[in-house]
Protein backbone atom coordinates (compact mmCIF):
# COMPACT_ATOMS: atom_id res chain seq x y z
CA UNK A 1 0.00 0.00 0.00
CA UNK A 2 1.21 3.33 -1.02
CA UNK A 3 0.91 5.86 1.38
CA UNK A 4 1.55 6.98 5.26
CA UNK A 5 -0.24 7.62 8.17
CA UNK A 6 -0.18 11.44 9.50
CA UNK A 7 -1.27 13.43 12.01
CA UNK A 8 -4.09 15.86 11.45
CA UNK A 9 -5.94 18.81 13.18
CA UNK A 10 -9.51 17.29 13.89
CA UNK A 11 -12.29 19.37 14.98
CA UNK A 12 -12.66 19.95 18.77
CA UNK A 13 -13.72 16.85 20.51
CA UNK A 14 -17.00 17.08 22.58
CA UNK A 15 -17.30 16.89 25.97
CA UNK A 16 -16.08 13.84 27.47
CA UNK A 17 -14.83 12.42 23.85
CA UNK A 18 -11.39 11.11 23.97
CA UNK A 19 -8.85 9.98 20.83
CA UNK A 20 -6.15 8.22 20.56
CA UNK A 21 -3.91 8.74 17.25
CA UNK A 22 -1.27 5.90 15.72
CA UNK A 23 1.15 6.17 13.16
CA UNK A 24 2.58 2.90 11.21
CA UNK A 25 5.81 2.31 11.97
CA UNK A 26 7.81 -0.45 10.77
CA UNK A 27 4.13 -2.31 9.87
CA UNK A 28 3.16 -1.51 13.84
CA UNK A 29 0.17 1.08 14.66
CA UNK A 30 2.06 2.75 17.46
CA UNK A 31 -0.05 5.53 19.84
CA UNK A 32 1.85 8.93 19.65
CA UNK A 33 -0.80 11.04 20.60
CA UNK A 34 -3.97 11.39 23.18
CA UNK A 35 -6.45 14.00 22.74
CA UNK A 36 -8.98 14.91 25.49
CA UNK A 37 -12.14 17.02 25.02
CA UNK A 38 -10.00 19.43 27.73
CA UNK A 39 -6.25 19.12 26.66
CA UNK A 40 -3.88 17.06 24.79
CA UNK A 41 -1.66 14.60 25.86
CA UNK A 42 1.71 13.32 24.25
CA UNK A 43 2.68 9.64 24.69
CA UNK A 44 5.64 8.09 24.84
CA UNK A 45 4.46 4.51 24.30
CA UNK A 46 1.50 2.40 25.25
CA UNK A 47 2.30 2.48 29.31
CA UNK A 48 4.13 5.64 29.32
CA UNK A 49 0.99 8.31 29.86
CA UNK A 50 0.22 11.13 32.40
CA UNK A 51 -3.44 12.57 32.57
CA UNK A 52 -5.04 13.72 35.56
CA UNK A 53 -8.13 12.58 35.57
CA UNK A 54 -7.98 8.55 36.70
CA UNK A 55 -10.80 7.84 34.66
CA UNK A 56 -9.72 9.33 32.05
CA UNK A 57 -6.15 7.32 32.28
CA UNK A 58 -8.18 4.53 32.66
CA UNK A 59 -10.12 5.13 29.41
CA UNK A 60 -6.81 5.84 27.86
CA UNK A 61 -5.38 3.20 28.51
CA UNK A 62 -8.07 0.47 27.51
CA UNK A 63 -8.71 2.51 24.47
CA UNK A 64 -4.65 1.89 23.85
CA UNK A 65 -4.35 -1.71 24.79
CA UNK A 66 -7.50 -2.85 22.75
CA UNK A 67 -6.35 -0.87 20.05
CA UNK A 68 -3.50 -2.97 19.86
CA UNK A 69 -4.61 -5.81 19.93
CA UNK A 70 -6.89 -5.09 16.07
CA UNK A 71 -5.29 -5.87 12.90
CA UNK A 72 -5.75 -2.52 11.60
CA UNK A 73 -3.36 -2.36 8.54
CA UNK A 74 -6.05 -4.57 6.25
CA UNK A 75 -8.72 -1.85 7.25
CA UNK A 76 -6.24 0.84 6.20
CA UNK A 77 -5.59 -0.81 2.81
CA UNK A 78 -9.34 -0.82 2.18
CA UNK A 79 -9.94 2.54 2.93
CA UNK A 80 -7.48 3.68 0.99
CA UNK A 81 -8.47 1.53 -2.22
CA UNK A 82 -12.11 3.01 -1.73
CA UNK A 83 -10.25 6.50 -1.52
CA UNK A 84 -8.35 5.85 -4.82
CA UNK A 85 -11.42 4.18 -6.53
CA UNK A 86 -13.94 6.54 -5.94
CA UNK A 87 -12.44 9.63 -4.37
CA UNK A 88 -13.95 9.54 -1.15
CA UNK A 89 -14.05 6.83 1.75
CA UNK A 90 -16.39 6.33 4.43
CA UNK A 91 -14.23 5.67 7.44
CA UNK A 92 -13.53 1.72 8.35
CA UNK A 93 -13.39 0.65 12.31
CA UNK A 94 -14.70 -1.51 15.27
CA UNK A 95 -16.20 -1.22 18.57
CA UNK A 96 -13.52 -1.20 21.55
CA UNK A 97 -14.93 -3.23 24.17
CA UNK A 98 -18.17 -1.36 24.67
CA UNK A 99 -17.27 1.48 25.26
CA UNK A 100 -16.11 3.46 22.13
CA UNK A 101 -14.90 3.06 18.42
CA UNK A 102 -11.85 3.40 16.37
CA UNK A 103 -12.32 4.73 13.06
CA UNK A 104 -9.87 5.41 10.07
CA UNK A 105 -10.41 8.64 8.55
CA UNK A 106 -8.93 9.67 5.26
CA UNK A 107 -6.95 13.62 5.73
CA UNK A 108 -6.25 13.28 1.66
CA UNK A 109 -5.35 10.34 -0.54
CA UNK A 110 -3.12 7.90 0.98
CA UNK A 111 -3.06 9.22 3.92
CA UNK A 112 -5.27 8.46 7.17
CA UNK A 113 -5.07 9.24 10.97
CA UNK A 114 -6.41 6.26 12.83
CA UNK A 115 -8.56 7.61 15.70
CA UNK A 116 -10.09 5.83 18.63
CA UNK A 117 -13.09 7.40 19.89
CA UNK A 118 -15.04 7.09 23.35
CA UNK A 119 -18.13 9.28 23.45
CA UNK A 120 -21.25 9.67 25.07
CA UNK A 121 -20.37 8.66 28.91
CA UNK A 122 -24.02 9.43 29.59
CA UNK A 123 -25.77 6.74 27.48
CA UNK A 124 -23.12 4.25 29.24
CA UNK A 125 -23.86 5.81 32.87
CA UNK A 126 -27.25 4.92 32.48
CA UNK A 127 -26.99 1.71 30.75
CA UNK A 128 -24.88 0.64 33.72
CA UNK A 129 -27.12 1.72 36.29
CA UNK A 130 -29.64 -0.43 34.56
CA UNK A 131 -31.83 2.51 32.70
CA UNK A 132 -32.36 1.40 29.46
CA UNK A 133 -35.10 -1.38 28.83
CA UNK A 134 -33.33 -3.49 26.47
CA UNK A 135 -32.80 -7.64 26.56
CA UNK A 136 -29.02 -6.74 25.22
CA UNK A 137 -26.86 -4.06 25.37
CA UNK A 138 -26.61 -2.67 21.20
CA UNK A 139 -23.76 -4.18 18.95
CA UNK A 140 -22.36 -0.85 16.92
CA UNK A 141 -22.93 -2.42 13.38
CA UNK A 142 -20.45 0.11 10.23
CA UNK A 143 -22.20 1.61 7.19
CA UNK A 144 -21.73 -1.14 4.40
CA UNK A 145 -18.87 0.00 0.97
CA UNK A 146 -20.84 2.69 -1.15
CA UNK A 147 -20.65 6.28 -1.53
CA UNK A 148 -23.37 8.60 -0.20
CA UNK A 149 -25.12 11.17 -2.06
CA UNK A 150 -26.81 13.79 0.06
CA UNK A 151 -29.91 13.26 -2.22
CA UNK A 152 -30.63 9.69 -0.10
CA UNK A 153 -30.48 11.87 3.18
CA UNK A 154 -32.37 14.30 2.06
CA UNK A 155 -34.73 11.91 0.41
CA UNK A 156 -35.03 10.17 4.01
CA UNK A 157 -35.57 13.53 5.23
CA UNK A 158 -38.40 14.73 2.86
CA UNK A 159 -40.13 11.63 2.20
CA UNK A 160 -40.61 11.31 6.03
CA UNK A 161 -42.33 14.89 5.78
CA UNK A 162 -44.42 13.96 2.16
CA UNK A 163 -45.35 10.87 4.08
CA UNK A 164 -47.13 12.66 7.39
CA UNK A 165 -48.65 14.78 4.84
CA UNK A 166 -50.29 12.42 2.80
CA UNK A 167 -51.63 10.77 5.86
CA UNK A 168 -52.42 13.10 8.23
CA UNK A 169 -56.12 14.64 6.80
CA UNK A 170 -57.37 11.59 7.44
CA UNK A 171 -55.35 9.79 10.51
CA UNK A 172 -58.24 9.35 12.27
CA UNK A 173 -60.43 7.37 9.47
CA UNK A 174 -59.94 3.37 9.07
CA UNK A 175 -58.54 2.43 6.18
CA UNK A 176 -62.57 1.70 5.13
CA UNK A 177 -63.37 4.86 5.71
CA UNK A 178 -60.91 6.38 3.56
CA UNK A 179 -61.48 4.21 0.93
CA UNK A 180 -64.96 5.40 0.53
CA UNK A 181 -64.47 9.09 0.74
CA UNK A 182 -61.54 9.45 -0.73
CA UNK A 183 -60.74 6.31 -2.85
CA UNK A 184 -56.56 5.96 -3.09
CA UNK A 185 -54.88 8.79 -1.34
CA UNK A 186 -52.70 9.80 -4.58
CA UNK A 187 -52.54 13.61 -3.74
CA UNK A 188 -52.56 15.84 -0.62
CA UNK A 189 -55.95 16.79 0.28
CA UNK A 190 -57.76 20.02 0.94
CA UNK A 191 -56.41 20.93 4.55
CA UNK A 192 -58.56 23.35 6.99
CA UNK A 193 -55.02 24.44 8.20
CA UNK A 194 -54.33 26.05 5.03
CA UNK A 195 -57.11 27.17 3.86
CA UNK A 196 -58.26 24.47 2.68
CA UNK A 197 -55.64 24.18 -0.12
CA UNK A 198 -54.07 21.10 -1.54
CA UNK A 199 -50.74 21.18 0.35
CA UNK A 200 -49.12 18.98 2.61
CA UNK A 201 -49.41 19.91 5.77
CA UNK A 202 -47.18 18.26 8.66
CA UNK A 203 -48.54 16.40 12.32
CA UNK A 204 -46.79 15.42 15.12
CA UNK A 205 -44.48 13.00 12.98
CA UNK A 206 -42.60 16.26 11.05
CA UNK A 207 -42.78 18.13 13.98
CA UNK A 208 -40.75 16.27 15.88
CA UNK A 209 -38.69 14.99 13.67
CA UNK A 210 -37.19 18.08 12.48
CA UNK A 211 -37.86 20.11 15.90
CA UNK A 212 -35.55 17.57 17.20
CA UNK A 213 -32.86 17.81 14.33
CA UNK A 214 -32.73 21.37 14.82
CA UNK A 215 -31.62 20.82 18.36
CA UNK A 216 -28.45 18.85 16.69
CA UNK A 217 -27.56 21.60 14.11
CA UNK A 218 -27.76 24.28 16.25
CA UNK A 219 -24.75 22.27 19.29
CA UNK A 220 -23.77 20.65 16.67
CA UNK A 221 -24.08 17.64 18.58
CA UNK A 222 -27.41 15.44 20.56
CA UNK A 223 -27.43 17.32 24.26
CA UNK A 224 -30.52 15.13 25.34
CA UNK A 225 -31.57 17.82 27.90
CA UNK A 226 -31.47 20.41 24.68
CA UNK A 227 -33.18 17.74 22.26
CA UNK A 228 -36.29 17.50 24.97
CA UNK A 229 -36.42 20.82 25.52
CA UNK A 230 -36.88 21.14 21.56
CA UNK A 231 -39.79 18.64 21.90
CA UNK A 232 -41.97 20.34 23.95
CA UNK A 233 -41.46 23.75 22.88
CA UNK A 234 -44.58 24.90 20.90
CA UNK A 235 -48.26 23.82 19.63
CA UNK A 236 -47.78 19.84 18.08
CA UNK A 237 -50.49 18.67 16.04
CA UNK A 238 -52.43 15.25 16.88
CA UNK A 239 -49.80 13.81 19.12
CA UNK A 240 -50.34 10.73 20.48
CA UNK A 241 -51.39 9.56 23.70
CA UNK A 242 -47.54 8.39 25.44
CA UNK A 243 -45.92 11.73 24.07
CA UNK A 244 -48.88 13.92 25.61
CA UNK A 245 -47.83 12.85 28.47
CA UNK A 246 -44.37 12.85 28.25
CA UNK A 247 -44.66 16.09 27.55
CA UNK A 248 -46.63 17.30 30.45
CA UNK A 249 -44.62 15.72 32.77
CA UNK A 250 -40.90 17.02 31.24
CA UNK A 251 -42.49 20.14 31.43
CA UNK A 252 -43.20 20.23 34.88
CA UNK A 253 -40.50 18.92 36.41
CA UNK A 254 -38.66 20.62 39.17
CA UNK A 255 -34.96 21.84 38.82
CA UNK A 256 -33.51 18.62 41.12
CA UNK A 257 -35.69 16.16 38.59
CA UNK A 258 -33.65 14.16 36.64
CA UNK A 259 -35.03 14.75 33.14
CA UNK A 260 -35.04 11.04 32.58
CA UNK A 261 -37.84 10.76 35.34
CA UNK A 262 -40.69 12.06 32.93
CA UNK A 263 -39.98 8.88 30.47
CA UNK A 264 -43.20 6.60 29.84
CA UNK A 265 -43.49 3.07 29.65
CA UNK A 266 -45.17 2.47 26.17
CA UNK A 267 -44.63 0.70 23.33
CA UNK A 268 -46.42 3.68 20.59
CA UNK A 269 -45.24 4.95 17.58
CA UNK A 270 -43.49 8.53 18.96
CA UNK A 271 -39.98 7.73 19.21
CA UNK A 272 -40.07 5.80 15.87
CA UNK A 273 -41.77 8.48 13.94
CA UNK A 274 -38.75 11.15 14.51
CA UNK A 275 -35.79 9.29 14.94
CA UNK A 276 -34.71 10.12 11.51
CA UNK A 277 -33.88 13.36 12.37
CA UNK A 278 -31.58 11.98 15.01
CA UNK A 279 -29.77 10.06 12.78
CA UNK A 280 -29.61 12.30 9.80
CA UNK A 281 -26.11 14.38 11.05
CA UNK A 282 -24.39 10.93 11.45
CA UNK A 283 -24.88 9.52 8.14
CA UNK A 284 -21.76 11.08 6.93
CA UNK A 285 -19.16 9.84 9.35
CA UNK A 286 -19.60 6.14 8.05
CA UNK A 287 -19.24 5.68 11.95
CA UNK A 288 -21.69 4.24 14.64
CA UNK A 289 -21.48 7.35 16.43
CA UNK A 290 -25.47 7.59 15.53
CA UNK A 291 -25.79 4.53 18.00
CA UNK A 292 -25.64 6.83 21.57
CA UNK A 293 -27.44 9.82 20.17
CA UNK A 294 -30.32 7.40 19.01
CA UNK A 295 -30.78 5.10 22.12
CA UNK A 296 -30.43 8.54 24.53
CA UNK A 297 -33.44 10.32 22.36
CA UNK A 298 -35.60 7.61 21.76
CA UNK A 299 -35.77 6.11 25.04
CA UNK A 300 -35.97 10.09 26.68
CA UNK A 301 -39.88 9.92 26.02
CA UNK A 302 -40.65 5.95 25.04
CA UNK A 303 -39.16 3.86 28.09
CA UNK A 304 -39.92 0.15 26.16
CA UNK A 305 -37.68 -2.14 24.60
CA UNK A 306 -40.07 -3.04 21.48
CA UNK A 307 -39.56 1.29 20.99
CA UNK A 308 -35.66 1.21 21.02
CA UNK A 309 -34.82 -1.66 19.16
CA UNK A 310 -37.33 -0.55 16.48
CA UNK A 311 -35.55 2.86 16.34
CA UNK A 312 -31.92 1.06 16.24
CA UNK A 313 -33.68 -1.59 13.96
CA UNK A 314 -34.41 0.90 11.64
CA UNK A 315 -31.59 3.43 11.88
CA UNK A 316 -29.14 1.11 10.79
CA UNK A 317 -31.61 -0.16 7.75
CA UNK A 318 -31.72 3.28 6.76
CA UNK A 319 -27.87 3.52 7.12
CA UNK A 320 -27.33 0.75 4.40
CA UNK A 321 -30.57 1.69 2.40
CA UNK A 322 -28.22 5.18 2.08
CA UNK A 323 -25.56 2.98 0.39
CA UNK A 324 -27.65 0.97 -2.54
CA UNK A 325 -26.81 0.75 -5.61
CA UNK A 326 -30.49 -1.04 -5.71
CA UNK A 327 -33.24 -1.71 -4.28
CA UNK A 328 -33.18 -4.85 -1.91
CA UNK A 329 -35.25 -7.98 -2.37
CA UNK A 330 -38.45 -7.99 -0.62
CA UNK A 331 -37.17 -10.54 2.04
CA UNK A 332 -34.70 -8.28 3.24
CA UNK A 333 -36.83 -6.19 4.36
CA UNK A 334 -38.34 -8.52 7.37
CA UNK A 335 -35.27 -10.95 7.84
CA UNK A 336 -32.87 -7.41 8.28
CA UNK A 337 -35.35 -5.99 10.86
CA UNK A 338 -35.58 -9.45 12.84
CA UNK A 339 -31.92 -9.62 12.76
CA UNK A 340 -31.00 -6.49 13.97
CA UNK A 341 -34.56 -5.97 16.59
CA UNK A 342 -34.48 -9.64 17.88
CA UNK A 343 -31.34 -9.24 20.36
CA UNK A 344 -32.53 -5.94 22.03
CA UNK A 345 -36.50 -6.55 22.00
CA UNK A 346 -35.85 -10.38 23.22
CA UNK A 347 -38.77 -12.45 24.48
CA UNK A 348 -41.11 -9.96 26.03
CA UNK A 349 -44.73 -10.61 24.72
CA UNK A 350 -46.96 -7.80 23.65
CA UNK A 351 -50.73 -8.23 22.67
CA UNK A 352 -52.50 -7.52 20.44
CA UNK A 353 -55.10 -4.93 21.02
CA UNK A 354 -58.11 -4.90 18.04
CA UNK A 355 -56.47 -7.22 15.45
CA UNK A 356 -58.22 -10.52 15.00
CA UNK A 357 -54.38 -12.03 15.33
CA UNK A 358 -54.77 -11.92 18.79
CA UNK A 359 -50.82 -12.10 19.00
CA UNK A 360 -48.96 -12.65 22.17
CA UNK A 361 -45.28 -12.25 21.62
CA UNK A 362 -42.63 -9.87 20.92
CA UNK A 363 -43.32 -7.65 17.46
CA UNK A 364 -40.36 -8.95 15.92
CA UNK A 365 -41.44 -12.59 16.24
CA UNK A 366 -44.95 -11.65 14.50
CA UNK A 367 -43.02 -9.82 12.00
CA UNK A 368 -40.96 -13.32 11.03
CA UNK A 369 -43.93 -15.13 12.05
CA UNK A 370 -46.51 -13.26 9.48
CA UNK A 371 -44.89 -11.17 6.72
CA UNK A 372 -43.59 -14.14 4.34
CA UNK A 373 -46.83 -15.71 5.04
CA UNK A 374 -48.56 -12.80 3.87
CA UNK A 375 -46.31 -12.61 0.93
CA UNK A 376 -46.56 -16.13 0.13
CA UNK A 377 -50.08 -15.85 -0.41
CA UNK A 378 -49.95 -12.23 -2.66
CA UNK A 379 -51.64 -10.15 -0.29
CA UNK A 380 -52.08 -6.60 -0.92
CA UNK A 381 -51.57 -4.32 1.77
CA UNK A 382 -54.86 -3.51 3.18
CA UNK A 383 -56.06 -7.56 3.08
CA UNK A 384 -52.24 -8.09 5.18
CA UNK A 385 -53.23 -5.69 7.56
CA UNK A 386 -56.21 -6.95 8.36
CA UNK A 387 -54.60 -9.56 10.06
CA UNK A 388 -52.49 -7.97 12.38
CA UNK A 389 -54.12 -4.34 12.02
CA UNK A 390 -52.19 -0.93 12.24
CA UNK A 391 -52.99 1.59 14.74
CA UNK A 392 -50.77 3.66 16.70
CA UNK A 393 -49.00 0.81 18.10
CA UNK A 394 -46.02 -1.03 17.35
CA UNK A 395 -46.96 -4.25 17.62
CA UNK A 396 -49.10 -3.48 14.25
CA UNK A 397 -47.07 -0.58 13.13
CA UNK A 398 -43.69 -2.38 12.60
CA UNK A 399 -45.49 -5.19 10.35
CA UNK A 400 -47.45 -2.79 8.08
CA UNK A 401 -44.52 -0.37 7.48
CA UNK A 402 -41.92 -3.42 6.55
CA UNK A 403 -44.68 -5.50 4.50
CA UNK A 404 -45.31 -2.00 2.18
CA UNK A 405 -42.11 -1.87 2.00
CA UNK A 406 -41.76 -5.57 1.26
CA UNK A 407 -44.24 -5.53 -1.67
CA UNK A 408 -43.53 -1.80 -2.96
CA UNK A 409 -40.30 -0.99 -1.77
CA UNK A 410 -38.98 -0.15 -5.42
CA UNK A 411 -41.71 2.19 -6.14
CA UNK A 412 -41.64 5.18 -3.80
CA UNK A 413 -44.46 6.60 -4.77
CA UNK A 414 -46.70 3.28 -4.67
CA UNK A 415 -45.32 2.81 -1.52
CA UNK A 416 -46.20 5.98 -0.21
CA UNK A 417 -50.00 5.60 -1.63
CA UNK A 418 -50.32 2.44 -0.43
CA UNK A 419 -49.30 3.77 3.28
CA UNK A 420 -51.46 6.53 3.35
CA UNK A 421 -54.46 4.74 2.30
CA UNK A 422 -54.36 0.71 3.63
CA UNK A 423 -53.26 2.34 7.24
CA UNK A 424 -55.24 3.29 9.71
CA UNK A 425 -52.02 5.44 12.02
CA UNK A 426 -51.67 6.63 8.37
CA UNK A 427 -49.85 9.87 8.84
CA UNK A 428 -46.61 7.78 10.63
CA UNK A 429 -46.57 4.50 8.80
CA UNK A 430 -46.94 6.60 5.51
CA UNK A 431 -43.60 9.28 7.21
CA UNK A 432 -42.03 5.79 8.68
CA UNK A 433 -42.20 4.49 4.51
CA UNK A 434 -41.43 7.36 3.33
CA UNK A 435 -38.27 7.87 4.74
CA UNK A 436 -37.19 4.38 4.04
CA UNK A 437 -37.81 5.02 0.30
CA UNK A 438 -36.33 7.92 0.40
CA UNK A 439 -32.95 7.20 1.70
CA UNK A 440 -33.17 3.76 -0.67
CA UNK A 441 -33.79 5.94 -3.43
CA UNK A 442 -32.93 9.77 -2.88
CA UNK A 443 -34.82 13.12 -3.10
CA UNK A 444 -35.55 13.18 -6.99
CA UNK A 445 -37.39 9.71 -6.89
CA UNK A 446 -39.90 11.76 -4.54
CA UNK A 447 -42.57 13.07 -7.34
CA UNK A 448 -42.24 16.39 -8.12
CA UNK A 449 -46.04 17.38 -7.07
CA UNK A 450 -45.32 16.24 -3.29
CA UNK A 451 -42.21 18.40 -3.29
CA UNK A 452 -43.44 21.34 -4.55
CA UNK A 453 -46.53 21.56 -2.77
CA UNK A 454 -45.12 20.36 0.96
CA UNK A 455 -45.26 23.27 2.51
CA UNK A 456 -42.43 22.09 5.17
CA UNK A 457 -43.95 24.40 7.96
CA UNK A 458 -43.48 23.16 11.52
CA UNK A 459 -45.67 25.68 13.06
CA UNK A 460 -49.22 27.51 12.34
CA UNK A 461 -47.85 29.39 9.32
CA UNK A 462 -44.00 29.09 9.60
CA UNK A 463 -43.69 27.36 5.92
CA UNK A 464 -40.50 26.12 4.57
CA UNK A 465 -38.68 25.44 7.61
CA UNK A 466 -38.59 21.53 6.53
CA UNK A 467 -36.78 22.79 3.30
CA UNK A 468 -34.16 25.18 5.63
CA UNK A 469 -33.25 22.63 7.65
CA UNK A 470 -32.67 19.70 4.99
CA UNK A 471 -30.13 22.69 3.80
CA UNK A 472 -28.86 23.69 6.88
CA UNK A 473 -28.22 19.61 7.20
CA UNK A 474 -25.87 19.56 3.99
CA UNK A 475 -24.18 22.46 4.63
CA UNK A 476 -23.24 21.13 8.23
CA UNK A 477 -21.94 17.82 6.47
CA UNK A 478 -19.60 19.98 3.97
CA UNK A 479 -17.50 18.55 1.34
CA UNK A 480 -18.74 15.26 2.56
CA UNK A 481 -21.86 15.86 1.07
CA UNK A 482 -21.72 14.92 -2.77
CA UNK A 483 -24.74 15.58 -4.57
């Protein structure tokens, strides 16, 4: 391999961050440096450091050792083939025992500092001290090879908004309902909000969403007392029952109240619906640095284990949907999800509320259980979902979204219509498809008449902010953000 490891001048770490930097030497990754989100520290070998802090020597240390102990020079070679191949090169790493994650990053061509990275003591504090209701604690799983366009983020972004639009005028119908009114929802529809104009208008799902990515742009980073703080501020449209009160509760809490406290115990659709925006600023570092940022905000209101591993279920589907080169086979769709949700939702049954399933079992189990059943047999949407049902619960949500996506997951905008009519929680399994298509497939697969009509407002009257924000979003990714 042609080429040597340097040194470079990163941005400022964040608080409580730590890297370590290598150089090869005589085929040997050997530390040189340790950077601290509050000073710098030179080393003179892997035993020989001074910090002050003894956690922090302790972190230092591990991060060294296990370091060490990784092959890293096939990892470098790789990166730096993608680099010459394609001119960029989404950084190659691994998880260091829990607790952080080395990454290679590319300073120009042929060239690469090797950081290790331990961030986010917070969502480790409380994972130790038992807060997070998970069966497992979450493996950090790497993008897959393929470049990223900023037209599949902001597709994510944008179809997730286009989606809560379609949906929204007529959440509260059953799928029968709209049917006979309306016939296929094909078009926004005339919206009291706007004077009864054919726009799409956002709900709960967009508010949130982008209310919360906001919060990210503007630290530049997920400060989860900031991000709820974001949530609650302002008028939100038709949110659901669990986030009502969430709200209520964050909102009144004393100064001494952990903001953790106001958390609720259900298994709804809130924490799904927005974690896009969560994940949207990480999809550029080819890191799992997403992992923290998504576990801390999605179990802040929705304290349930179906809830996280959905959001980390789908996060990481969206982060190799990104990468594509084409669309997957409709089997991924349900055997990815049950991989990646089985581990952290385990055994623990839910049940079925109206469906005629009558399920008792965790959602991932009826999702492997049902959806190649359903498939098998050629069943459209609405006769799937009659089975298991989809209202504003998981347990039905989950199925619906991944079986659209199973049978129409290479048509956005048939997988969009199909969403926002054969649904009855329309507005978010139509935003929760709609994001999935558009990362798979980028911004300009959305049609044209759903962009140019979403109004992207957040508030009463506030329109465009949708649109500001998906630009704010690439200019905060940079040069790494190739059209």
């Amino acid at each position: 391999m042609d080429g040597t490891l340097v040194m470079s001048e990163e941005a400022a770490l964040e608080n409580g961050e730590y890297a370590v930097h290598f150089r090869q030497l005589d085929g040997r990754l050997v530390p040189v440096r340790m950077r601290l989100s509050d000073g710098s520290v030179e080393i003179g070998g892997p035993t020989a450091i001074s910090v002050s802090r003894t956690t922090q020597q302790e972190t230092a240390e591990a991060l060294i050792q296990a370091s060490l102990t990784h092959d890293l020079l096939p990892l470098i070679a790789a990166a730096h083939e993608s680099y010459e191949t394609t001119g960029l090169s989404w950084p190659a790493g691994g998880w260091i025992g829990g607790r952080g994650y080395y990454a290679l990053e590319p300073v120009f061509p042929g060239s690469f500092d090797v950081v290790a990275k331990v961030n986010h003591a917070e969502w480790l504090d409380r994972w130790d001290t038992g807060q997070f209701d998970l069966a497992a604690k979450p493996v950090p799983l790497f993008c897959p090879p393929g470049r990223l366009r900023a037209s599949r983020v902001e597709g994510m972004l944008l179809g997730l908004a286009i989606g809560d639009a379609l949906g929204n005028t007529t959440e509260r119908l059953t799928p029968e309902q709209t049917r006979e009114r309306y016939g296929e929802i094909r078009d926004y529809l005339p919206n009291k909000h706007a004077d009864g104009e054919k726009v799409g208008v956002p709900s709960d799902d967009t508010q949130l969403a982008f209310r919360g990515l906001r919060s990210l742009l503007d630290l530049g980073r997920l400060d989860t007392a900031s991000y709820g703080d974001a949530l609650i501020a302002g008028r939100i449209f038709g949110e659901g029952r669990a986030t009502r009160r969430w709200r209520r509760r964050y909102a009144q809490r004393q100064p001494q109240d952990d903001f953790w406290s106001a958390r609720q115990p259900s298994a709804g659709n809130g924490a799904l619906m927005r974690v896009a925006g969560v994940l949207a600023p990480h999809l550029w570092t080819g890191t799992p640095s997403w992992l923290p940022d998504v576990l801390l905000s999605s179990a802040l209101t929705h304290d349930d284990r179906t809830s996280t591993a959905a959001c980390v279920a789908f996060c990481q589907m969206w982060v190799e949907l990104t990468r594509m080169e084409e669309a997957p086979s409709p089997e991924w769709w349900w055997t990815r999800y049950v991989e990646l949700a089985q581990p952290l939702e385990g055994t623990r049954a839910l049940q079925s509320k109206e469906s005629p399933l009558r399920w008792d079992g965790p959602a991932w189990q009826l999702v492997e259980a049902e959806l190649p059943k359903a498939f098998k047999e050629g069943k459209g949407v609405y006769e799937a979902q009659q089975s298991w049902y989809s209202s504003a619960y998981l347990l039905e949500t989950i199925p619906t979204v991944l079986y659209i996506l199973a049978r129409h997951g290479d048509d956005p905008e048939e997988a969009l219509v199909r969403a926002a009519t054969d649904s009855k929680d329309n507005d978010t399994v139509a935003a929760i498809v709609g994001a999935s298509v558009g990362a798979l497939h980028g911004r300009d697969a959305l049609p044209v008449r759903w962009r140019s009509h979403l109004t992207g407002r957040l508030g009463l009257d506030d329109d465009s902010q949708v649109q500001e924000l998906i630009a704010r979003l690439r200019a905060f990714a940079g040069t790494a953000a190739p059209g």
